[in-house]
Protein backbone atom coordinates (compact mmCIF):
# COMPACT_ATOMS: atom_id res chain seq x y z
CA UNK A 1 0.00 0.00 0.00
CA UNK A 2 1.69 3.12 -1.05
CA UNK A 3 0.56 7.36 -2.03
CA UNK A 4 1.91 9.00 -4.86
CA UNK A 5 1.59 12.72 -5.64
CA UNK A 6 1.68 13.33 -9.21
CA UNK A 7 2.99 17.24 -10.31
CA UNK A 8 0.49 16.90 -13.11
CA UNK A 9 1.02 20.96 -14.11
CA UNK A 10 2.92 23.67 -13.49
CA UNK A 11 7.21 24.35 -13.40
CA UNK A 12 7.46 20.25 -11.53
CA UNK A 13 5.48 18.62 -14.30
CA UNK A 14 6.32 14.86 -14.26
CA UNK A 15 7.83 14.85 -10.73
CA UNK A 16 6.30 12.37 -8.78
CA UNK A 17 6.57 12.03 -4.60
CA UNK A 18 6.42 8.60 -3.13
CA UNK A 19 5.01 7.63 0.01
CA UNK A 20 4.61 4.19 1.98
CA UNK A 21 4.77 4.78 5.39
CA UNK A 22 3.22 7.54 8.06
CA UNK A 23 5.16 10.67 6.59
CA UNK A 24 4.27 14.41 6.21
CA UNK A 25 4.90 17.03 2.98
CA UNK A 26 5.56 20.79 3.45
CA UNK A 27 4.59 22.87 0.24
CA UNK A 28 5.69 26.44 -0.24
CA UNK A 29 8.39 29.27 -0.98
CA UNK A 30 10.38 28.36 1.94
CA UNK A 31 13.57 26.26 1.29
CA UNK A 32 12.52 24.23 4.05
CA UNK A 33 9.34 22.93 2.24
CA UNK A 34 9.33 19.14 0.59
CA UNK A 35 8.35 20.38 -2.56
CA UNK A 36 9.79 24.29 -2.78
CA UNK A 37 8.75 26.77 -5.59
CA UNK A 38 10.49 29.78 -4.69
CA UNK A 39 9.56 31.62 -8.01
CA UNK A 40 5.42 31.61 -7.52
CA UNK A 41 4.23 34.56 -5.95
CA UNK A 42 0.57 32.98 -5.50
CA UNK A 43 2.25 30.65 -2.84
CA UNK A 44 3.01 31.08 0.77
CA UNK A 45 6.19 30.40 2.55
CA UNK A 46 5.18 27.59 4.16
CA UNK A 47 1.70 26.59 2.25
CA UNK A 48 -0.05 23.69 3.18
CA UNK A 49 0.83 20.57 4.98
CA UNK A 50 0.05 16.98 3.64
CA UNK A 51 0.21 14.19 6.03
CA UNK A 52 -0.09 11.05 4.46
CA UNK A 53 -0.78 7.26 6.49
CA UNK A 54 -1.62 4.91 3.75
CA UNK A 55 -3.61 4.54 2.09
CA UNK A 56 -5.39 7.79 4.01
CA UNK A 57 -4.36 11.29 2.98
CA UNK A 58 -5.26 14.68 4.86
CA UNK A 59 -4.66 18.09 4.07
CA UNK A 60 -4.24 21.28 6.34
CA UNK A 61 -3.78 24.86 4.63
CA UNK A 62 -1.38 26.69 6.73
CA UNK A 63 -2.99 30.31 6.84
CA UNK A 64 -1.81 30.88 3.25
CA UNK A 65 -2.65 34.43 1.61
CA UNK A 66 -4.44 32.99 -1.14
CA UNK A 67 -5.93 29.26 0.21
CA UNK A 68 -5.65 25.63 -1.58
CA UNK A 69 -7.93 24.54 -4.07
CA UNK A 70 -8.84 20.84 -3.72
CA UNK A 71 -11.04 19.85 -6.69
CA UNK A 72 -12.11 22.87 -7.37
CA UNK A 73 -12.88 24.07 -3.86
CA UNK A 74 -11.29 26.84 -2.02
CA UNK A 75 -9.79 25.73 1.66
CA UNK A 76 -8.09 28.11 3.78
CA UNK A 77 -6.86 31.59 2.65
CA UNK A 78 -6.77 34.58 4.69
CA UNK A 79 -9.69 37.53 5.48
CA UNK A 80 -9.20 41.03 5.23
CA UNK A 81 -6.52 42.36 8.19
CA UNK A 82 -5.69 38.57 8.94
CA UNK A 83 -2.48 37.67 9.17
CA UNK A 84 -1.14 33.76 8.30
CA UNK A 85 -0.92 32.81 11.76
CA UNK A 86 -4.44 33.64 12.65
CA UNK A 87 -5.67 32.41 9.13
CA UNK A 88 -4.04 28.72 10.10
CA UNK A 89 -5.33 28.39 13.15
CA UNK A 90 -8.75 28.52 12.13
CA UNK A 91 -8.43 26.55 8.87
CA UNK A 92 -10.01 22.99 8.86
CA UNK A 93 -8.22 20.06 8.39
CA UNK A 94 -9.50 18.12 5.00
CA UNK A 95 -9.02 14.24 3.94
CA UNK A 96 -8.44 13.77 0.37
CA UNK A 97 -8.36 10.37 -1.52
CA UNK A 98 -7.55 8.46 -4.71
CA UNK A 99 -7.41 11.06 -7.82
CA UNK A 100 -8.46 14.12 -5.96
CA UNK A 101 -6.70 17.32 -7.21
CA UNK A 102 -4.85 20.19 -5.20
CA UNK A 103 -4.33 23.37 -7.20
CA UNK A 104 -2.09 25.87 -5.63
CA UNK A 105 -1.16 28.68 -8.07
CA UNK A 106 0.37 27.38 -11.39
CA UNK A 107 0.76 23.52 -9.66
CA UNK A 108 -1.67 21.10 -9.82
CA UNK A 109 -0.94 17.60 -7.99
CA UNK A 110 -2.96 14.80 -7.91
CA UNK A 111 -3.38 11.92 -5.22
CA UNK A 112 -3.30 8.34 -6.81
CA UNK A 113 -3.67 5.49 -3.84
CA UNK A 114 -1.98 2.40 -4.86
CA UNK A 115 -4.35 -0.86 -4.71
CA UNK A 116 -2.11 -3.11 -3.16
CA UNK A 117 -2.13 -3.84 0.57
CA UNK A 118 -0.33 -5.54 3.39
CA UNK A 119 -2.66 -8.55 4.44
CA UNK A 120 -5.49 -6.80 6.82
CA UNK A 121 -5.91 -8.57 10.15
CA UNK A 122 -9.10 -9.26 11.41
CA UNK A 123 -10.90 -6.78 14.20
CA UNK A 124 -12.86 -7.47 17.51
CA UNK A 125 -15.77 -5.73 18.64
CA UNK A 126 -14.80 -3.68 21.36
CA UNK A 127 -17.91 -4.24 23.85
CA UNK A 128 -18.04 -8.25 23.16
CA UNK A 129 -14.63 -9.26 22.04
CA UNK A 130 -16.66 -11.02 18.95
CA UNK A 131 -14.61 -11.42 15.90
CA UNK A 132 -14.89 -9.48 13.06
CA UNK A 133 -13.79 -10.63 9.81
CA UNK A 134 -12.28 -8.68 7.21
CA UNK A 135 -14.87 -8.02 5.17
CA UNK A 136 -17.27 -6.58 7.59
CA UNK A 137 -14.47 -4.01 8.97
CA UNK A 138 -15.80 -1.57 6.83
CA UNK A 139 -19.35 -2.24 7.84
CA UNK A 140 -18.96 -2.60 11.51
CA UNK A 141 -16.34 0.52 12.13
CA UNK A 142 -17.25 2.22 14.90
CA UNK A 143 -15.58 5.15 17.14
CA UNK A 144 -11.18 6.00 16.72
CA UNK A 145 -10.49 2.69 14.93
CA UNK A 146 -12.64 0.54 16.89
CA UNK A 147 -15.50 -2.14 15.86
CA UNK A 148 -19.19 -3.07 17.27
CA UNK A 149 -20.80 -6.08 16.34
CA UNK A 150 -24.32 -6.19 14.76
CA UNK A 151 -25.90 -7.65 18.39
CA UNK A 152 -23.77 -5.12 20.89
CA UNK A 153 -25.57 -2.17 18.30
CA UNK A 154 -28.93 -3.45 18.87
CA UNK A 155 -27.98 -2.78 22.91
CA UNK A 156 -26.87 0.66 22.12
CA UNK A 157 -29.38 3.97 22.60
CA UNK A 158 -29.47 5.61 19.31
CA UNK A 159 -26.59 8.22 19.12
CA UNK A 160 -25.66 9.93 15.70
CA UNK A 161 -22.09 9.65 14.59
CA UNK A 162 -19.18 12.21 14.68
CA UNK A 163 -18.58 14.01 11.57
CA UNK A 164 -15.33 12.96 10.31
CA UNK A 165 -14.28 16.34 11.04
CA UNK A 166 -15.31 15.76 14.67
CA UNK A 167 -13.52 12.63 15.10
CA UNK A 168 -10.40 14.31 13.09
CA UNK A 169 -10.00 16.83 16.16
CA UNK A 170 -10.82 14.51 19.10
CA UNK A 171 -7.42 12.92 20.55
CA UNK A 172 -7.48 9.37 21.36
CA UNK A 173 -8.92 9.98 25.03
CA UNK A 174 -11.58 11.50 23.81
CA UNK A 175 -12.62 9.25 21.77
CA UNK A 176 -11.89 6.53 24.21
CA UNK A 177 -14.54 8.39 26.54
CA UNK A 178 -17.08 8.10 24.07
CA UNK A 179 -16.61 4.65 23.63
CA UNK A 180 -17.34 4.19 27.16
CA UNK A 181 -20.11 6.11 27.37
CA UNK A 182 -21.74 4.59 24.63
CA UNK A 183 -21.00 0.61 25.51
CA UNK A 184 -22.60 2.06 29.39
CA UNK A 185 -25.90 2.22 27.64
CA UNK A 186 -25.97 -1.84 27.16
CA UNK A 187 -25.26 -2.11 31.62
CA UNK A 188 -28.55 -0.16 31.95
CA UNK A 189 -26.83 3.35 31.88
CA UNK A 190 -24.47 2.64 34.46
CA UNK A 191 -20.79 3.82 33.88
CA UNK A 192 -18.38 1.52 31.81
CA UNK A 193 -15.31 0.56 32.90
CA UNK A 194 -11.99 -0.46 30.65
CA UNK A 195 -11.42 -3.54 31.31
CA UNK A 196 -7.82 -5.62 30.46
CA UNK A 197 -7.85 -8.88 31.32
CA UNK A 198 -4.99 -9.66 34.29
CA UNK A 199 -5.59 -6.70 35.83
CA UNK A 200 -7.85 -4.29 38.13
CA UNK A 201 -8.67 -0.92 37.26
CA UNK A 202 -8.16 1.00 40.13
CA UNK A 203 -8.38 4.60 38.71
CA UNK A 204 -7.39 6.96 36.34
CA UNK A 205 -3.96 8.85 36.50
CA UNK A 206 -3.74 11.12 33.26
CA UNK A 207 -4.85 11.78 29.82
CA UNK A 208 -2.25 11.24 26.87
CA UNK A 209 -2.68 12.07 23.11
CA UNK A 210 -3.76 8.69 22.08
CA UNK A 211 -4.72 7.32 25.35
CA UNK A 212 -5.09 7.35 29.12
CA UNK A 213 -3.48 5.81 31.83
CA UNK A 214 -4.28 4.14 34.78
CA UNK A 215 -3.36 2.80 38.00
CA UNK A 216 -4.05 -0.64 37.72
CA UNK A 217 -3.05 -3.89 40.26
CA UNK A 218 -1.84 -7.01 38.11
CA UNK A 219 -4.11 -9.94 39.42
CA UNK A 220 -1.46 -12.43 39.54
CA UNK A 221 0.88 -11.01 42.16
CA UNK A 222 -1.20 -7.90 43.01
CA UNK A 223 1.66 -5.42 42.08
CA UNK A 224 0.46 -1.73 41.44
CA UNK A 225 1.15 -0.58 38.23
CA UNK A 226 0.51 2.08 35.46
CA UNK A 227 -1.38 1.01 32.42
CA UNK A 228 -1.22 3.22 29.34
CA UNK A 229 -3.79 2.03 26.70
CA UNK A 230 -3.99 3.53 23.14
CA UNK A 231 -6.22 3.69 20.72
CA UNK A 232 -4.97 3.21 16.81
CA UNK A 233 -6.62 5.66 14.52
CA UNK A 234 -6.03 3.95 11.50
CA UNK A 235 -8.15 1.75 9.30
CA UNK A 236 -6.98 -1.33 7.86
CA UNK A 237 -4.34 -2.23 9.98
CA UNK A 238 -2.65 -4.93 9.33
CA UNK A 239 -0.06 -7.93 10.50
CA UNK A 240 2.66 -5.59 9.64
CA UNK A 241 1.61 -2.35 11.20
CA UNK A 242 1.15 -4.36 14.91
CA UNK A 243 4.15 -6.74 14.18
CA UNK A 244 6.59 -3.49 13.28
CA UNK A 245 5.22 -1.53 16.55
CA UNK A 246 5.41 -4.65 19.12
CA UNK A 247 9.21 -5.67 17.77
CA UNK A 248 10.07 -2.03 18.22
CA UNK A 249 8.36 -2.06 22.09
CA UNK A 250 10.38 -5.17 22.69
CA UNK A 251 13.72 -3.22 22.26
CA UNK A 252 12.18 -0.40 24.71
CA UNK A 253 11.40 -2.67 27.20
CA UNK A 254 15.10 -3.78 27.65
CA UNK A 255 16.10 -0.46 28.77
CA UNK A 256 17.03 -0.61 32.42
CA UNK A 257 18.35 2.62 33.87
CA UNK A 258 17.61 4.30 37.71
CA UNK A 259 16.09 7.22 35.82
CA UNK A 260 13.86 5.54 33.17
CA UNK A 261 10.54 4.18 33.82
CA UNK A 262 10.52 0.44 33.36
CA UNK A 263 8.27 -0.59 30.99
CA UNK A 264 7.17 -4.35 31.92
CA UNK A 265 3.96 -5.37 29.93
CA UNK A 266 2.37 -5.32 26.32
CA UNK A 267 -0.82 -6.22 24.33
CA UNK A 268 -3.41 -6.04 22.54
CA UNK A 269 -7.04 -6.59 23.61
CA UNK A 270 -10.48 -5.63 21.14
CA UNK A 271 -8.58 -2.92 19.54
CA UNK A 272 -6.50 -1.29 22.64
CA UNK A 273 -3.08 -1.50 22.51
CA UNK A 274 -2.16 -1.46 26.32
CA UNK A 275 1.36 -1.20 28.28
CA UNK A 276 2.36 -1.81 32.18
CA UNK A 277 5.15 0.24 33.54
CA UNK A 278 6.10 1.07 36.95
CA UNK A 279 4.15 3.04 38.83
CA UNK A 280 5.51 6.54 40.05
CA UNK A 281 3.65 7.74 43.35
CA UNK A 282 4.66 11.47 43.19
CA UNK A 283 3.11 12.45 40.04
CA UNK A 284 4.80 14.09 36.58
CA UNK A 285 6.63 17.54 36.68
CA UNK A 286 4.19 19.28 35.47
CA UNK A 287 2.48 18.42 38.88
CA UNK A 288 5.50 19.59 40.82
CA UNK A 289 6.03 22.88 39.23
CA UNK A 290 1.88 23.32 40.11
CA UNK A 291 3.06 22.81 43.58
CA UNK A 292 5.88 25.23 43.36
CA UNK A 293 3.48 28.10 42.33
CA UNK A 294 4.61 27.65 38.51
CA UNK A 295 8.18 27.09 38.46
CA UNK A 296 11.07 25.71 39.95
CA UNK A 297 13.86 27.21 41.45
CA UNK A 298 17.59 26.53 40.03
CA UNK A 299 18.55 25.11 43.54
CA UNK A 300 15.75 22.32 43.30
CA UNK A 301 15.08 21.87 39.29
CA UNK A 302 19.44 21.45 38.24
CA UNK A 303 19.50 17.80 40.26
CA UNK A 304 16.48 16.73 38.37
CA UNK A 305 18.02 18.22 34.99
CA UNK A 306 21.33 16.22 35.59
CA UNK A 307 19.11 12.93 36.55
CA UNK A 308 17.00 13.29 33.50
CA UNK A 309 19.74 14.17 31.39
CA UNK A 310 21.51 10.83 32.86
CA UNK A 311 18.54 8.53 31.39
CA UNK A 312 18.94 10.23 28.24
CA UNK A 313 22.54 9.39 27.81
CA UNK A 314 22.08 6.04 28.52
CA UNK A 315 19.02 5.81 25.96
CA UNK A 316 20.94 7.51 23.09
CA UNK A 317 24.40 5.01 23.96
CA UNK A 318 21.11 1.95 23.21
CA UNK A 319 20.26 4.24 19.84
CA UNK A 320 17.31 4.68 21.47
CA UNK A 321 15.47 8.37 20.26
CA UNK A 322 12.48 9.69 23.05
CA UNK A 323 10.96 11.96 20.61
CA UNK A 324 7.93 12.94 22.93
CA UNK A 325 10.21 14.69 25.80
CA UNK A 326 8.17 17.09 27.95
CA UNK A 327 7.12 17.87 31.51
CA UNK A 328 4.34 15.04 30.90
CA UNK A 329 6.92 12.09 30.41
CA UNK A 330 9.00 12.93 33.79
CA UNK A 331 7.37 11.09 36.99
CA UNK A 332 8.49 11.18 40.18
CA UNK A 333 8.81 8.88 43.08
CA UNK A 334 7.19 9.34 46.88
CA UNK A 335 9.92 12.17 47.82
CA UNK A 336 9.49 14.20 44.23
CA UNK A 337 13.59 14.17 44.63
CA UNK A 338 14.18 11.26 42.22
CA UNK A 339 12.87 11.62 38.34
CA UNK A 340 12.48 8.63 35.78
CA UNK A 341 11.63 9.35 32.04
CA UNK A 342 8.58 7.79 30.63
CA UNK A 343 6.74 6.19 27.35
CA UNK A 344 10.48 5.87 26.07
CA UNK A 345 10.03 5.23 22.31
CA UNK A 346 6.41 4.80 22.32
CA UNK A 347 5.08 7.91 21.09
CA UNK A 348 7.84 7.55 18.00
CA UNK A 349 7.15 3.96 17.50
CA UNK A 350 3.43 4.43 17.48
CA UNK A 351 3.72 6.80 15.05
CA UNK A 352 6.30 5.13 12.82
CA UNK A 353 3.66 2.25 12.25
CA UNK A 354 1.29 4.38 11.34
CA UNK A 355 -1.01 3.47 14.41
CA UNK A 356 -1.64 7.08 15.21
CA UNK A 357 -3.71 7.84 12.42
CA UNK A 358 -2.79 11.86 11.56
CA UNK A 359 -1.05 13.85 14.37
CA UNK A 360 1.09 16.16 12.38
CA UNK A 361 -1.49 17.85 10.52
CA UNK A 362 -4.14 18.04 12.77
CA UNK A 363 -3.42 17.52 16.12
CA UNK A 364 -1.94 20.27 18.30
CA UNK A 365 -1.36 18.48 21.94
CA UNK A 366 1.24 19.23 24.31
CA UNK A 367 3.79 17.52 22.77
CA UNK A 368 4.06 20.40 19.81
CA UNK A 369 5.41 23.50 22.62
CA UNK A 370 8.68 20.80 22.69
CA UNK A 371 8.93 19.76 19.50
CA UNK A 372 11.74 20.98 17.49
CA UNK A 373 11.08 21.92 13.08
CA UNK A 374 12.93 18.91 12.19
CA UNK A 375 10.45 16.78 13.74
CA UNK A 376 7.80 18.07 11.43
CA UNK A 377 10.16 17.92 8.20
CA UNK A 378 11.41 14.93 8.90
CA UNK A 379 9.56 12.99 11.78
CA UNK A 380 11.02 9.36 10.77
CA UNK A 381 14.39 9.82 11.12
CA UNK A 382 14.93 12.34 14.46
CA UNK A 383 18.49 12.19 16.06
CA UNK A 384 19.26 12.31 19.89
CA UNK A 385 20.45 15.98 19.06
CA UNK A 386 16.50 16.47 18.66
CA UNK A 387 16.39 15.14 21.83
CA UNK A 388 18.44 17.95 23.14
CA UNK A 389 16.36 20.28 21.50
CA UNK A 390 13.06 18.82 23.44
CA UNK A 391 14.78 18.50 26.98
CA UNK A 392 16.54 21.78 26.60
CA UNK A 393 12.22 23.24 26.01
CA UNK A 394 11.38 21.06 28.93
CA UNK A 395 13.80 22.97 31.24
CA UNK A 396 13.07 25.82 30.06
CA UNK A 397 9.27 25.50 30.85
CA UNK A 398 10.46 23.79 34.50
CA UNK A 399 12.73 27.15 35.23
CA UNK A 400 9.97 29.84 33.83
CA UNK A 401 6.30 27.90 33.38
CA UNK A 402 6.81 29.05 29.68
CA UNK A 403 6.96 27.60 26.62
CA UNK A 404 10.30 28.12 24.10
CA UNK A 405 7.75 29.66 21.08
CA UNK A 406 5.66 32.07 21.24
CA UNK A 407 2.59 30.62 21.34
CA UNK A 408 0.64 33.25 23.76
CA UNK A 409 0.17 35.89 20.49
CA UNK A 410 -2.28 33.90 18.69
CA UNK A 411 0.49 32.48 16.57
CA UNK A 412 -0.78 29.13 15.08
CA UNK A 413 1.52 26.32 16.40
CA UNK A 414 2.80 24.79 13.54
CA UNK A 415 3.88 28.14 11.98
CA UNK A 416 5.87 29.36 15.10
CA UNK A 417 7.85 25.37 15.08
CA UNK A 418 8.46 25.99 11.34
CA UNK A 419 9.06 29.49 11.40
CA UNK A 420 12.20 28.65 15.03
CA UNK A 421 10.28 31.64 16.77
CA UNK A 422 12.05 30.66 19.85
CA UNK A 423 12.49 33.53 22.90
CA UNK A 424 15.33 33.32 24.52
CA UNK A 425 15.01 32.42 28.46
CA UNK A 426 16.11 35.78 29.55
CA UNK A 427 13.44 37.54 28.24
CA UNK A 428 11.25 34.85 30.37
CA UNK A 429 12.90 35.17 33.73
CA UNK A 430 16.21 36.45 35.45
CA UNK A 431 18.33 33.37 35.99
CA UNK A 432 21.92 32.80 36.06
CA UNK A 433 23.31 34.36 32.96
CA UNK A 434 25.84 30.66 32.66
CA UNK A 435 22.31 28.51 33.17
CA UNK A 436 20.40 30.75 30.68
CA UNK A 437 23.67 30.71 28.09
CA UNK A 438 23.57 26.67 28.25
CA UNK A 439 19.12 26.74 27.95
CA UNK A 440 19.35 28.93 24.85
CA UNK A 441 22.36 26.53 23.24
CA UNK A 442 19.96 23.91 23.16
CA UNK A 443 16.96 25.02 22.46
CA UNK A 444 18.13 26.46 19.14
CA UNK A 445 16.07 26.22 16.03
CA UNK A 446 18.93 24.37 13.60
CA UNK A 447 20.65 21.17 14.65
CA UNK A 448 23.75 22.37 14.39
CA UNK A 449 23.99 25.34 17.07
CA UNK A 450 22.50 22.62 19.57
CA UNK A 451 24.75 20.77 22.02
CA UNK A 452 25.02 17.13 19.66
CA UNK A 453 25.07 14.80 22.91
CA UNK A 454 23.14 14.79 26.31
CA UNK A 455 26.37 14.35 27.37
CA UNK A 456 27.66 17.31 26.00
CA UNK A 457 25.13 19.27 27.77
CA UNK A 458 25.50 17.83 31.12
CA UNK A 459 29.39 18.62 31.40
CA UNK A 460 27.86 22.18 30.75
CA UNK A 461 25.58 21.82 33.21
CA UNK A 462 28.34 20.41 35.54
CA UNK A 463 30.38 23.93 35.07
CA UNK A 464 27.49 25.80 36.28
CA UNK A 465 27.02 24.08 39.32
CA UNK A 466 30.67 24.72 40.27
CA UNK A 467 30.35 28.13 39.60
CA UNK A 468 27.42 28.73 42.00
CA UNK A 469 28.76 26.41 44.83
């Protein structure tokens, strides 16, 4: 199964773009852009975004001056007295599909789905567990990926369904709420509860992207521990898709490190994927700097920095790439004096799959205020040194309770990323001029001015504790 995007007019005629596997494609002026045509006035900088998960295809105008015509009709484009960021931030996100045609000033492309696919493995209806073959997938789709079979419908109160633009903006949470709600009807309105077979649900901890976790107790030697399930928002997934994410999960799991959340468990039940990991008592840091009144202060956040930073190193020696670091992903013990990095490779595995269904494009969670622009050009192949990039963002917001871009003027997210609109700490709060000097290294917008190594970084780190001490 495979997308091509066929230049079928304008100054690329004949160039084709290939893609089999979750990627995304930047159009516009800007040299940064997939496919860059620096010499049409009618385009934007940075145009419209493509994010492509075969053999599904959406597209997301990015606040351009002058909008993108698919077949014909007119998405995006800006008002009178609106600038691009405000024009992309209220642009809808639109799914296009085999032979549809974008038009964007003298280029034309057009989508062409290939016909072949990996073999499609049967689903299971989520209430029931029932089977559901192949052929009926299409039929009996129901909610973020999921399946209901034709008797677990009949028990259902009539609900409409979302739009597919409403199901396009709800995260995987969300959607897993709904599905709850609605399999509660069949237990005569009373509440559903997720349930995994070998363990207890005792109650919910957090909300992720494509998931939730919770505190669970495994039945077989009653050990408390967190259980992530995830929803995959993609349709026809097949052998390859799960086989590629689980093999990847297996590496993950080896990694044993004082400061890295052991990851224990995996599965797979009626169209969850769900994880155990170890169970930290004192919460994330986002919960901590709460505590603090917003922030923390150099004398209490640089020990955590240097622990974190210690997990990374060891990752990145394994070849091992976080991709998803943020204030979210660090969990603390009892005390709230030791730190452990979470989901290690799971959010970049998931993805890589294609399990995700679109996240680029469309989805704007927490992850994007640490996400560096090479992670959006080029989300397959990030390098530790985006790493540093993330963790560098996640200090930053730990030492100030702000984010790295400027995200509080209305910007549109994906513009400021693209655009490196990055503020340096100083103008955020008065720290140590050393600490801020070794912040601002790695939080720069090209690879290149960032420290390459976590260990790099640390040894800089190291230099401004001896100065203050």
């Amino acid at each position: 199964m495979g997308v091509k995007l066929k230049v079928i007019s304008g100054p690329l005629f004949g160039r084709e773009f290939n893609f089999t596997e979750h990627e995304v494609f930047l159009f516009g002026r800007s040299a940064d852009c997939h496919c860059c045509l620096p010499d049409d006035r009618y385009i934007s900088r940075h145009h419209f975004m493509l994010e492509v998960n075969p053999p599904e295809v959406q597209i997301r105008d990015l606040g351009s001056l002058n909008g993108t015509a698919v077949n014909s009709v007119k998405y995006g484009g800006r008002k009178k007295d609106e600038d691009q960021e405000e024009a992309a931030k209220r642009t809808a996100l639109c799914k296009v599909k085999n032979g549809d045609l974008i038009t964007v000033g003298e280029t034309t492309l057009k989508i062409v789905v290939e016909a072949k696919k990996d073999k499609e493995v049967p689903g299971h209806c989520f209430q029931c567990g029932q089977l559901i073959p192949v052929n009926q997938k299409e039929e009996l789709a129901y909610l973020g990926g999921t399946f209901l079979c034709r008797e677990c419908r009949k028990k259902l109160a009539p609900s409409p369904m979302p739009s597919q633009k409403e199901e396009l903006e709800k995260s995987g949470a969300e959607i897993l709420d709904d599905l709850l709600q609605a399999i509660s009807t069949a237990g005569g309105g009373q509440p559903a509860l997720l349930q995994i077979p070998g363990y207890e649900i005792i109650r919910e901890l957090g909300i992720g992207g494509c998931g939730k976790v919770y505190l669970a107790q495994r039945c077989r030697d009653r050990k408390e521990l967190a259980l992530k399930v995830m929803l995959s928002r993609k349709s026809g997934l097949s052998d390859k898709d799960i086989q590629r994410f689980q093999r990847e999960m297996k590496i993950c799991m080896e990694l044993k490190h004082q400061h890295i959340v052991t990851l224990e468990e995996q599965g797979n039940y009626h169209g969850l994927f769900y994880f155990t990991m170890e169970y930290c008592p004192g919460g994330d840091m986002g919960r901590l700097m709460d505590k603090r009144g917003k922030y923390l202060n150099p004398e209490e956040a640089l020990p955590l920095m240097f622990q974190i930073l210690d997990g990374l190193i060891y990752a990145h020696k394994k070849g091992i790439v976080h991709r998803d670091l943020k204030p979210g992903n660090l969990l603390l013990d009892r005390t709230q004096k030791v730190v452990k990095i979470s989901d290690f490779g799971l959010s970049k595995n998931f993805e890589q799959a294609g399990l995700s269904g679109f996240t680029a494009a469309g989805e704007y969670s927490g992850t994007s205020y640490f996400m560096p622009k090479e992670q959006i050009l080029d989300f397959k192949y990030v390098k530790p040194v985006s790493d540093i990039f993330s963790i560098g963002a996640t200090f930053y917001n730990m030492l100030t309770g702000n984010y790295v871009y400027d995200f509080q003027s209305g910007i549109d997210p994906l513009l400021a990323i693209l655009e490196g609109k990055v503020i340096p700490i100083s103008k955020r709060r008065n720290l140590p001029k050393k600490l801020a000097k070794v912040i601002d290294k790695a939080i720069s917008p090209e690879m290149e001015d960032r420290y390459q190594t976590a260990i790099e970084m640390k040894k800089e780190l190291e230099k401004v504790m001896l100065n203050s001490s």
